[in-house]
C-alpha atoms as a PDB file:
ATOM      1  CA  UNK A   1       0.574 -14.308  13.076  1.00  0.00           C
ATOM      2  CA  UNK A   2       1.127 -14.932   9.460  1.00  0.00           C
ATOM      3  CA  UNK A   3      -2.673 -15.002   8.461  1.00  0.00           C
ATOM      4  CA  UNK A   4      -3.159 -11.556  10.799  1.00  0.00           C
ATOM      5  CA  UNK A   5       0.022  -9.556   8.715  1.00  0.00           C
ATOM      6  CA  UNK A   6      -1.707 -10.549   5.318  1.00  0.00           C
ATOM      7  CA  UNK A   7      -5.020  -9.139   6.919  1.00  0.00           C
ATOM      8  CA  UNK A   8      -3.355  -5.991   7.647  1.00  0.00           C
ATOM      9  CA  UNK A   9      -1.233  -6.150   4.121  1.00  0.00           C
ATOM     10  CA  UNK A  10      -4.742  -6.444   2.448  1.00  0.00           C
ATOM     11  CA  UNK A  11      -6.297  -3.307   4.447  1.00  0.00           C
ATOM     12  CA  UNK A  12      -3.429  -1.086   3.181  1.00  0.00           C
ATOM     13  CA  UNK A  13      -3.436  -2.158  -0.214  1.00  0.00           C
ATOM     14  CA  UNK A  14      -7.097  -1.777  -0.288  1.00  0.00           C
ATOM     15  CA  UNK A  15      -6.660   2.210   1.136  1.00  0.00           C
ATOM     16  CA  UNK A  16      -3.892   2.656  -1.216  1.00  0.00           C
ATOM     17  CA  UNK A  17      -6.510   1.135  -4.355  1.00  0.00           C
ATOM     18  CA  UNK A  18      -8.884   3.592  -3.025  1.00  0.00           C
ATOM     19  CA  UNK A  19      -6.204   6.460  -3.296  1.00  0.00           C
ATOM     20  CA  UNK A  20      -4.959   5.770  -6.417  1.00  0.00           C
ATOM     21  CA  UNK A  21      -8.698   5.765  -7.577  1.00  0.00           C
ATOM     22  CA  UNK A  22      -9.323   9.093  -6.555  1.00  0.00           C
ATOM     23  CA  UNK A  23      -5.913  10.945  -7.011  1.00  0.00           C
ATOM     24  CA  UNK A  24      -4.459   9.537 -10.095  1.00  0.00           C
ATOM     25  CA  UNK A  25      -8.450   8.463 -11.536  1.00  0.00           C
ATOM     26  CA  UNK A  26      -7.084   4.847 -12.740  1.00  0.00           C
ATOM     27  CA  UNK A  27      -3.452   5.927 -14.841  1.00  0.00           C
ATOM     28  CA  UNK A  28      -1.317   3.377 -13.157  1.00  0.00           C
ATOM     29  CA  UNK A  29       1.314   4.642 -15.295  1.00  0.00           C
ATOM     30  CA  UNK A  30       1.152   8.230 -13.733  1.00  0.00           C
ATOM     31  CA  UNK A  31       0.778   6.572 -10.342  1.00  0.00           C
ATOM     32  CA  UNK A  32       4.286   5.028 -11.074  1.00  0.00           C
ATOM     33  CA  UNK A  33       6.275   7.788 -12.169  1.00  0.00           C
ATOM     34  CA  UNK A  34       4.829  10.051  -9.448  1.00  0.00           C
ATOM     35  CA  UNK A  35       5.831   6.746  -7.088  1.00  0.00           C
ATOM     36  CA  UNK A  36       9.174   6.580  -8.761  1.00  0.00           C
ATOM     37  CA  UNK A  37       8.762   2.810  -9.972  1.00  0.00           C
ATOM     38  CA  UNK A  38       7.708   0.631 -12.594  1.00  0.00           C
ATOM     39  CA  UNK A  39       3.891   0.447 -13.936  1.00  0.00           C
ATOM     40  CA  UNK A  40       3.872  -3.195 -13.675  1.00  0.00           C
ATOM     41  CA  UNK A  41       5.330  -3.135  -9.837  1.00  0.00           C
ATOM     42  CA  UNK A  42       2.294  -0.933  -9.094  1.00  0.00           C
ATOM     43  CA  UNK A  43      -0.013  -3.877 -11.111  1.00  0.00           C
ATOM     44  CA  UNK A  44       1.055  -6.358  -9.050  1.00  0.00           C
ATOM     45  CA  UNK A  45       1.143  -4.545  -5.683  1.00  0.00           C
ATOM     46  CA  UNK A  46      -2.672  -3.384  -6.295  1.00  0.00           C
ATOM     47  CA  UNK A  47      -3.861  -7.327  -7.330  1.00  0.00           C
ATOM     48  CA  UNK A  48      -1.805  -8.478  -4.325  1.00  0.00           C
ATOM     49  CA  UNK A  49       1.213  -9.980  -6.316  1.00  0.00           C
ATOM     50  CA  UNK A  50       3.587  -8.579  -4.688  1.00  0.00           C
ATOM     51  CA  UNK A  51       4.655  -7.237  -1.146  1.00  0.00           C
ATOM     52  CA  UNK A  52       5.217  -3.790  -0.609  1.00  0.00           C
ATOM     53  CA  UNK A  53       8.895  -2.696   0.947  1.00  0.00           C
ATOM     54  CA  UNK A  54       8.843  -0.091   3.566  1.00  0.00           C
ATOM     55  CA  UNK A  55      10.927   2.115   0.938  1.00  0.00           C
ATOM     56  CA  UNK A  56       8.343   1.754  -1.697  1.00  0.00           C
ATOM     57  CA  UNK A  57       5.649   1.965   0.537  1.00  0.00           C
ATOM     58  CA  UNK A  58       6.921   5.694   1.725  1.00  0.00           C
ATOM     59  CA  UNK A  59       7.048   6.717  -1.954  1.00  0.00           C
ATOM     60  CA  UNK A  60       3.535   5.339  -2.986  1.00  0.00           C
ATOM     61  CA  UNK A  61       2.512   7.401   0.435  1.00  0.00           C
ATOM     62  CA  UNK A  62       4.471  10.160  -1.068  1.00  0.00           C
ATOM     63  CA  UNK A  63       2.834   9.921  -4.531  1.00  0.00           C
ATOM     64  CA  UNK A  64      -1.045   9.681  -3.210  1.00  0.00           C
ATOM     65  CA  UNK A  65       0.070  12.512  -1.144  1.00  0.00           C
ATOM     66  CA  UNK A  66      -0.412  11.017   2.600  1.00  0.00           C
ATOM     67  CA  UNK A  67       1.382   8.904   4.479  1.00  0.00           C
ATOM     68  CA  UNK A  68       2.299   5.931   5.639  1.00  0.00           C
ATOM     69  CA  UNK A  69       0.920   6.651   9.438  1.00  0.00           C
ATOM     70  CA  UNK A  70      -2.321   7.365   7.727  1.00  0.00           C
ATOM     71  CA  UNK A  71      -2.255   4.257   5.734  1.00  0.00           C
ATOM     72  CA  UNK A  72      -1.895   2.028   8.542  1.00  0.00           C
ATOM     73  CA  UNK A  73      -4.538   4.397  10.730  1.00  0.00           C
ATOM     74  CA  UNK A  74      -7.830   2.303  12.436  1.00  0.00           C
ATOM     75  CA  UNK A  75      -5.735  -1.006  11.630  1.00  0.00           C
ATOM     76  CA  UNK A  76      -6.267  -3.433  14.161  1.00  0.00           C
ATOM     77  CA  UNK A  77      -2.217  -4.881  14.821  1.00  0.00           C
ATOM     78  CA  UNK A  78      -2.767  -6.845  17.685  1.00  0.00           C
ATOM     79  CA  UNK A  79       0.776  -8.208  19.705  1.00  0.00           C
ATOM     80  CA  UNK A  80       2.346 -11.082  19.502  1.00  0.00           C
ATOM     81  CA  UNK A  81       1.964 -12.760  23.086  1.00  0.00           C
ATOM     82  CA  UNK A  82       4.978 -14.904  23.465  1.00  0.00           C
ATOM     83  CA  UNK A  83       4.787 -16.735  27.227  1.00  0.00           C
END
């Protein structure tokens, strides 16, 4: 289960990257203040550093102008089977 949520934390970090790209063309320090947190928590979020909480993953939805149903669209979450 472990190895599957770091799968799907690597898809959506990869979609944000690719957000980020195109909306805020690299600034990481304009993608922060429009995220409402600190440059270097958006460093280490986009080289996998750090884990994203659910409230700062709204706000960086917020800030690329989605959200966080699209983020996590096509991902393949399979369920726990626990028998």
């Amino acid at each position: 289960m472990q190895k599957e949520l770091e799968e799907i934390e690597e898809e959506v970090t990869q979609k944000i990257y690719k957000l980020f790209l195109e909306k805020f063309d690299g600034n990481k320090s304009a993608f922060a203040k429009a995220a409402g947190c600190t440059e270097t928590t958006i460093r280490r979020v986009l080289r996998k550093q750090q884990g994203i909480t659910i409230n700062l993953l709204l706000r960086i939805a917020n800030a690329l102008d989605t959200n966080v149903s699209e983020l996590f669209k096509n991902l393949a979450i399979k369920k726990e089977n626990k028998t």
